[in-house]
C-alpha atoms as a PDB file:
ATOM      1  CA  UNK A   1      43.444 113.732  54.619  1.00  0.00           C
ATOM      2  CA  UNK A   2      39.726 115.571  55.881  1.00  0.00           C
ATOM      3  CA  UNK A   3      37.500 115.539  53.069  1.00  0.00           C
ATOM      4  CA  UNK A   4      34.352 117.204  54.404  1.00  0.00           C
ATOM      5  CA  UNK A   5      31.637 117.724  51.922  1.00  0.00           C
ATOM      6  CA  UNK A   6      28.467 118.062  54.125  1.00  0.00           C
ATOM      7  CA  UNK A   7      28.674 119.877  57.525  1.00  0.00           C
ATOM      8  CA  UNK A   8      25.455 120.214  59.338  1.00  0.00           C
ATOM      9  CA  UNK A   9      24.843 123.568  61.710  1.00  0.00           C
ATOM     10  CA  UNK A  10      22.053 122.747  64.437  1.00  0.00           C
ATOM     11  CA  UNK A  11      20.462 125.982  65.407  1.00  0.00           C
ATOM     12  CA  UNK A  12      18.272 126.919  67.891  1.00  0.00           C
ATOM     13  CA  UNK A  13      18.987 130.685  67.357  1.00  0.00           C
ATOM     14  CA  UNK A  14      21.280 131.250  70.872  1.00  0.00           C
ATOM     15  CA  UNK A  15      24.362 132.903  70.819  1.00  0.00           C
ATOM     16  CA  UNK A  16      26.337 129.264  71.201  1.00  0.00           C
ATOM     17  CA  UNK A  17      24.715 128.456  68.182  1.00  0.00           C
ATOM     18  CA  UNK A  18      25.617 131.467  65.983  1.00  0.00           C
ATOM     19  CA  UNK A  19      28.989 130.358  67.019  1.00  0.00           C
ATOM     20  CA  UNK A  20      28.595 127.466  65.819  1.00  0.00           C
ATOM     21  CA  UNK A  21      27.455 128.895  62.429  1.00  0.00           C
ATOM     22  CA  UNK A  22      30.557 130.751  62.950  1.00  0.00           C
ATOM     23  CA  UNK A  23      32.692 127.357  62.593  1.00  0.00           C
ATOM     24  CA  UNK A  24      30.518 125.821  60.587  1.00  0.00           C
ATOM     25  CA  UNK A  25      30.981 128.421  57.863  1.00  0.00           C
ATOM     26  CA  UNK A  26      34.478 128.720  57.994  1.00  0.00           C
ATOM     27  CA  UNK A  27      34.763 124.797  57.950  1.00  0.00           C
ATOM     28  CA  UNK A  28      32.239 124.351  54.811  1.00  0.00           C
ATOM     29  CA  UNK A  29      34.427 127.112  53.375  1.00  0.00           C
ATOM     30  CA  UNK A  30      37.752 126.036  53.815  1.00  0.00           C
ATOM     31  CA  UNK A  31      36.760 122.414  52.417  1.00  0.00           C
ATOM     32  CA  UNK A  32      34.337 123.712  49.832  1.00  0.00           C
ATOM     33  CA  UNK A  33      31.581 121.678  51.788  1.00  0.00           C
ATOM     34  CA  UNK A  34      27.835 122.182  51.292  1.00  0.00           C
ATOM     35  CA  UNK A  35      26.850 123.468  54.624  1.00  0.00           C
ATOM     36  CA  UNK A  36      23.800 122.138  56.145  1.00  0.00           C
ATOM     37  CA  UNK A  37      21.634 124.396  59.159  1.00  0.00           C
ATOM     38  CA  UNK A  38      19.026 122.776  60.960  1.00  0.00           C
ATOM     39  CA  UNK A  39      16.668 124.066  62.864  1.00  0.00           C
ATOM     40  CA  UNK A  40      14.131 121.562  64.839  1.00  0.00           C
ATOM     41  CA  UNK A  41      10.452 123.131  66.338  1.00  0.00           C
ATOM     42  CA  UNK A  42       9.246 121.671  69.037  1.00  0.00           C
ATOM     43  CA  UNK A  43       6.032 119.520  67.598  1.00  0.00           C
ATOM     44  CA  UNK A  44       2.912 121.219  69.416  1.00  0.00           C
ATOM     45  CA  UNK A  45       0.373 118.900  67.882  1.00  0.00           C
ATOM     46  CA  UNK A  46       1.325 116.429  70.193  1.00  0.00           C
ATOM     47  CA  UNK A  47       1.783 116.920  74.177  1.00  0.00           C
ATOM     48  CA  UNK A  48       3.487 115.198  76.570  1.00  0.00           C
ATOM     49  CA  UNK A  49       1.329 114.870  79.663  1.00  0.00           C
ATOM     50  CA  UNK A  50       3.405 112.335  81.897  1.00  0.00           C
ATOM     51  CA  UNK A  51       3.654 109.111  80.335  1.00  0.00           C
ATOM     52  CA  UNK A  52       0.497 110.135  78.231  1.00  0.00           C
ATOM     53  CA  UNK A  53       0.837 111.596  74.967  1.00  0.00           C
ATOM     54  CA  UNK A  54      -1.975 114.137  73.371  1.00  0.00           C
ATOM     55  CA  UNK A  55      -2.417 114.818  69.672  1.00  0.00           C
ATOM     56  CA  UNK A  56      -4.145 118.091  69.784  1.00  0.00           C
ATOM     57  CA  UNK A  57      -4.754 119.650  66.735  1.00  0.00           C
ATOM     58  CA  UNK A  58      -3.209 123.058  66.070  1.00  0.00           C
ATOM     59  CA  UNK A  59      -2.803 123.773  62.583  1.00  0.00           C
ATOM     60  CA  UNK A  60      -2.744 127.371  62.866  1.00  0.00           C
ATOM     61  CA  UNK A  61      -0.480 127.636  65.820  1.00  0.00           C
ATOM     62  CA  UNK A  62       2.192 125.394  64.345  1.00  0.00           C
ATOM     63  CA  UNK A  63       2.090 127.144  60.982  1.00  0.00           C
ATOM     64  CA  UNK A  64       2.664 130.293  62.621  1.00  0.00           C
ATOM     65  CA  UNK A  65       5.613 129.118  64.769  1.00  0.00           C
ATOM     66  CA  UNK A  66       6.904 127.125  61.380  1.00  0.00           C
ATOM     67  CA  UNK A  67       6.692 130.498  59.570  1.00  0.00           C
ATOM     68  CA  UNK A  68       8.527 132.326  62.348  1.00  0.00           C
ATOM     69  CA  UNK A  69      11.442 129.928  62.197  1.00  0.00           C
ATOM     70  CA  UNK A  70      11.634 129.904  58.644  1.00  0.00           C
ATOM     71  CA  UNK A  71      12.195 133.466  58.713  1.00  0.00           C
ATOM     72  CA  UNK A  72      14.208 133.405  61.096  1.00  0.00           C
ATOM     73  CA  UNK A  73      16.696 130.839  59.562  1.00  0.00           C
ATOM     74  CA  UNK A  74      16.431 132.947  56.261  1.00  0.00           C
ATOM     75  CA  UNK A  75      18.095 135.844  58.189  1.00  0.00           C
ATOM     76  CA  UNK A  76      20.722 134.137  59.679  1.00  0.00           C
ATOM     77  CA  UNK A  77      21.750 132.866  56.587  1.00  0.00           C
ATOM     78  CA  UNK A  78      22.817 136.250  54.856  1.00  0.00           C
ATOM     79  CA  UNK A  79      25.789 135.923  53.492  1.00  0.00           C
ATOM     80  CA  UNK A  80      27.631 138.777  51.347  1.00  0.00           C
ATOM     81  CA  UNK A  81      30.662 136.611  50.818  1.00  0.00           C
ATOM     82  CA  UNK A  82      31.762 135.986  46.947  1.00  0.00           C
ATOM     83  CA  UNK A  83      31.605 133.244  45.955  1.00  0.00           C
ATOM     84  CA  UNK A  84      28.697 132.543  48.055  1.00  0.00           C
ATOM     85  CA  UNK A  85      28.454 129.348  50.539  1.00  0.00           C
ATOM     86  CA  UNK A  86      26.367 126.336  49.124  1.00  0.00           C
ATOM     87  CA  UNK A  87      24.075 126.266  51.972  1.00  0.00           C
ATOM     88  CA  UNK A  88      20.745 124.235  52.685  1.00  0.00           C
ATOM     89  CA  UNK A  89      18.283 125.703  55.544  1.00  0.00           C
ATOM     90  CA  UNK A  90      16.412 123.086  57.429  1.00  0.00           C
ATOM     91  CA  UNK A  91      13.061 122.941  59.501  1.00  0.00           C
ATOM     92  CA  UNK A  92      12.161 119.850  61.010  1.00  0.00           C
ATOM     93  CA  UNK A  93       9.827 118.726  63.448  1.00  0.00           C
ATOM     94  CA  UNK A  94       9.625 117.036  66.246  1.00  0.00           C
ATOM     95  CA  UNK A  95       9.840 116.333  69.912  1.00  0.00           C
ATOM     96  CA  UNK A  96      13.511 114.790  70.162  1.00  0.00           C
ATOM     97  CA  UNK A  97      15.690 117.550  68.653  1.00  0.00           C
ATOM     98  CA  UNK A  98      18.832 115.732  68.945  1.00  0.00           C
ATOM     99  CA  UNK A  99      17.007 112.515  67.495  1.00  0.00           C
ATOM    100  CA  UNK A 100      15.671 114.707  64.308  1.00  0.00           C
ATOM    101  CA  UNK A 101      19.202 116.125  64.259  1.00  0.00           C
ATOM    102  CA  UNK A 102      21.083 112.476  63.994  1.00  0.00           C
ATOM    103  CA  UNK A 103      18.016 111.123  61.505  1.00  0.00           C
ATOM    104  CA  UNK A 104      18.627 114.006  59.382  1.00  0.00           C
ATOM    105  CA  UNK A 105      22.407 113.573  59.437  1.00  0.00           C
ATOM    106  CA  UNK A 106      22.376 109.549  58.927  1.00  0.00           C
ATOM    107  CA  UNK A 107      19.892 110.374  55.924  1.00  0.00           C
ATOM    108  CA  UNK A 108      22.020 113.218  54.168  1.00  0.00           C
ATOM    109  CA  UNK A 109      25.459 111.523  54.654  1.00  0.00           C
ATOM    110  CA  UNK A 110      26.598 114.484  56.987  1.00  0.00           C
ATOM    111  CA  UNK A 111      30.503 114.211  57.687  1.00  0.00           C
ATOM    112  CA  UNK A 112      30.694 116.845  60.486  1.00  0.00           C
ATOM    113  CA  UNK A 113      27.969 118.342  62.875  1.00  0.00           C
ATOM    114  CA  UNK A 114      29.013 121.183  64.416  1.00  0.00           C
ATOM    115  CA  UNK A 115      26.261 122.376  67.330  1.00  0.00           C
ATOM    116  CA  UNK A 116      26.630 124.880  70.325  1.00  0.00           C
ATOM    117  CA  UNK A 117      26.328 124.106  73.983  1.00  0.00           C
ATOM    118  CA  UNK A 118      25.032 126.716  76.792  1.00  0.00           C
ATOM    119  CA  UNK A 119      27.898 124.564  78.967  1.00  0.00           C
ATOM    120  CA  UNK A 120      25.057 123.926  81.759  1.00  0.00           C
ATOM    121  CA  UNK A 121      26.281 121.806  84.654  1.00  0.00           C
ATOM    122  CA  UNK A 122      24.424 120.407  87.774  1.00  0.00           C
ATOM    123  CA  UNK A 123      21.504 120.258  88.400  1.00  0.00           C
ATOM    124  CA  UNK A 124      20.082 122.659  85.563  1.00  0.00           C
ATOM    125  CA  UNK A 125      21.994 119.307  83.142  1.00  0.00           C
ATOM    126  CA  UNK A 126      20.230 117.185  85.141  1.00  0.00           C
ATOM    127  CA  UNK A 127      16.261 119.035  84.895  1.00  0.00           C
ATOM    128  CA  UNK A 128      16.673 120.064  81.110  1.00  0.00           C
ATOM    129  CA  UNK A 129      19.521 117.387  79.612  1.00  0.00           C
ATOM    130  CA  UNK A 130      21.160 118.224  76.467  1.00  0.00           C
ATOM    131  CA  UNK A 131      20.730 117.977  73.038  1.00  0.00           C
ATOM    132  CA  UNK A 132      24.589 118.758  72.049  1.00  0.00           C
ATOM    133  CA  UNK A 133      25.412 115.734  74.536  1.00  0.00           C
ATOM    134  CA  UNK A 134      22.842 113.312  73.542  1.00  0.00           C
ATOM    135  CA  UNK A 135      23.446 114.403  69.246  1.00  0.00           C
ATOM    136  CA  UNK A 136      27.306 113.759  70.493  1.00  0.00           C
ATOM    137  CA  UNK A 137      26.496 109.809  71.938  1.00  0.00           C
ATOM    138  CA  UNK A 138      24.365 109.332  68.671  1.00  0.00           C
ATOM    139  CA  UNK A 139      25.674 110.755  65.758  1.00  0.00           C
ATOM    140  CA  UNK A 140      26.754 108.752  62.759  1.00  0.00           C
ATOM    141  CA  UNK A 141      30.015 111.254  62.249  1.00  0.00           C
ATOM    142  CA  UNK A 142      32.068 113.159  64.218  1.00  0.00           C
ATOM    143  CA  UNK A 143      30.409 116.231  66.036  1.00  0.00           C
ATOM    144  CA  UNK A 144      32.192 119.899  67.129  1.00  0.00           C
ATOM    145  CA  UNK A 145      30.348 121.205  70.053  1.00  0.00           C
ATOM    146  CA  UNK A 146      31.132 125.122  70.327  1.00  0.00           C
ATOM    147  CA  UNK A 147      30.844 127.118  73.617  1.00  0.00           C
ATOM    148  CA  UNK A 148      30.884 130.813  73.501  1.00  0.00           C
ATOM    149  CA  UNK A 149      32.417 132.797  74.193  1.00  0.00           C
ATOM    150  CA  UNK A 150      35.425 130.246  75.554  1.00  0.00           C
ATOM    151  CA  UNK A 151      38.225 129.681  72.914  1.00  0.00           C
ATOM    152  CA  UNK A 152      37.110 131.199  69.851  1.00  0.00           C
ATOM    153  CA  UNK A 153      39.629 130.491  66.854  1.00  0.00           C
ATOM    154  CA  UNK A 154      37.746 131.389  63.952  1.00  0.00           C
ATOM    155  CA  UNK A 155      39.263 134.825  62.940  1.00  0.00           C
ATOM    156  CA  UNK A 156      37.020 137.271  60.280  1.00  0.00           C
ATOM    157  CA  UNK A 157      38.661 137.012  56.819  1.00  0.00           C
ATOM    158  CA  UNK A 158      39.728 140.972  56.992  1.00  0.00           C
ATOM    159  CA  UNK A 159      41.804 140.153  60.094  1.00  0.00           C
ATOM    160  CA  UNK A 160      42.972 137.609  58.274  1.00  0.00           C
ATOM    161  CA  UNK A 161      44.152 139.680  55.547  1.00  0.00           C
ATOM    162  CA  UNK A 162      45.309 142.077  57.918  1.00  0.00           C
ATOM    163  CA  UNK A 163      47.514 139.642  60.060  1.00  0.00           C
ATOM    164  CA  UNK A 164      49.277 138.694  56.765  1.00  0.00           C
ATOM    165  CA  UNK A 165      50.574 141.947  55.563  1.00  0.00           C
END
């Protein structure tokens, strides 16, 4: 038997990552899970300059960008379902999104991630990597990686209802 009672969502606001939600919704729903969505911002007070690394402070500029991806996440999470969906929005920081995404997991006792992929190949892989790959080879549980718009199977609740009349 699946018992899944925390399912993480990592979100950087794309359309494979509101499918993702998607999933992740219907999953933390179906098992009565506590659904987790992450967000990570990149960490501006530090820069990468080669193998050099800058801490330049920013206060202002990374409170504003903080802000803007709170709100953001607060939108996304809207839901008008009854009973509503135990759900936990997330803002880390830092300059390793799939690492924050795998600490965060490890530290919460996630059982599922579920994360989108823009299914890059070639060389654009090879310039800007992956964080749904690298979260995949590091994660402490098992990890759904959703492409849209391939095979979709999660199906709206009205069609649903629908389907079985």
């Amino acid at each position: 038997m699946i018992a899944l009672k925390n399912i993480l969502v990592a979100t950087d606001f794309s359309e494979p990552s509101d499918a993702a939600l998607a999933y992740g919704r219907a999953l933390a729903r179906t098992f009565g899970a506590t659904l987790h969505v992450v967000h990570v911002v990149d960490n501006v007070s530090t820069l990468v300059y080669g193998a050099e690394v800058y801490a330049v402070p920013m206060p202002e500029l990374r409170e504003e960008i903080e802000n803007a991806a709170r709100k953001q996440l607060a939108d996304l999470l809207v839901d008008n379902d009854r009973p509503p969906l135990p759900v936990r929005p997330v803002l880390l920081t830092a300059n390793a999104p799939a690492a924050a995404i795998v600490d965060y997991a490890k530290g919460e006792r996630i059982d599922l991630i579920v994360v989108g992929t823009h299914g890059r190949g070639g060389m654009a892989h090879l310039l800007m990597g992956s964080v749904a790959e690298r979260v995949v080879r590091t994660a402490p549980c098992p990890v759904l990686t959703v492409r849209h718009p391939e095979h979709e199977f999660v199906i709206p609740d009205a069609l649903v209802a629908v389907a079985k009349a």
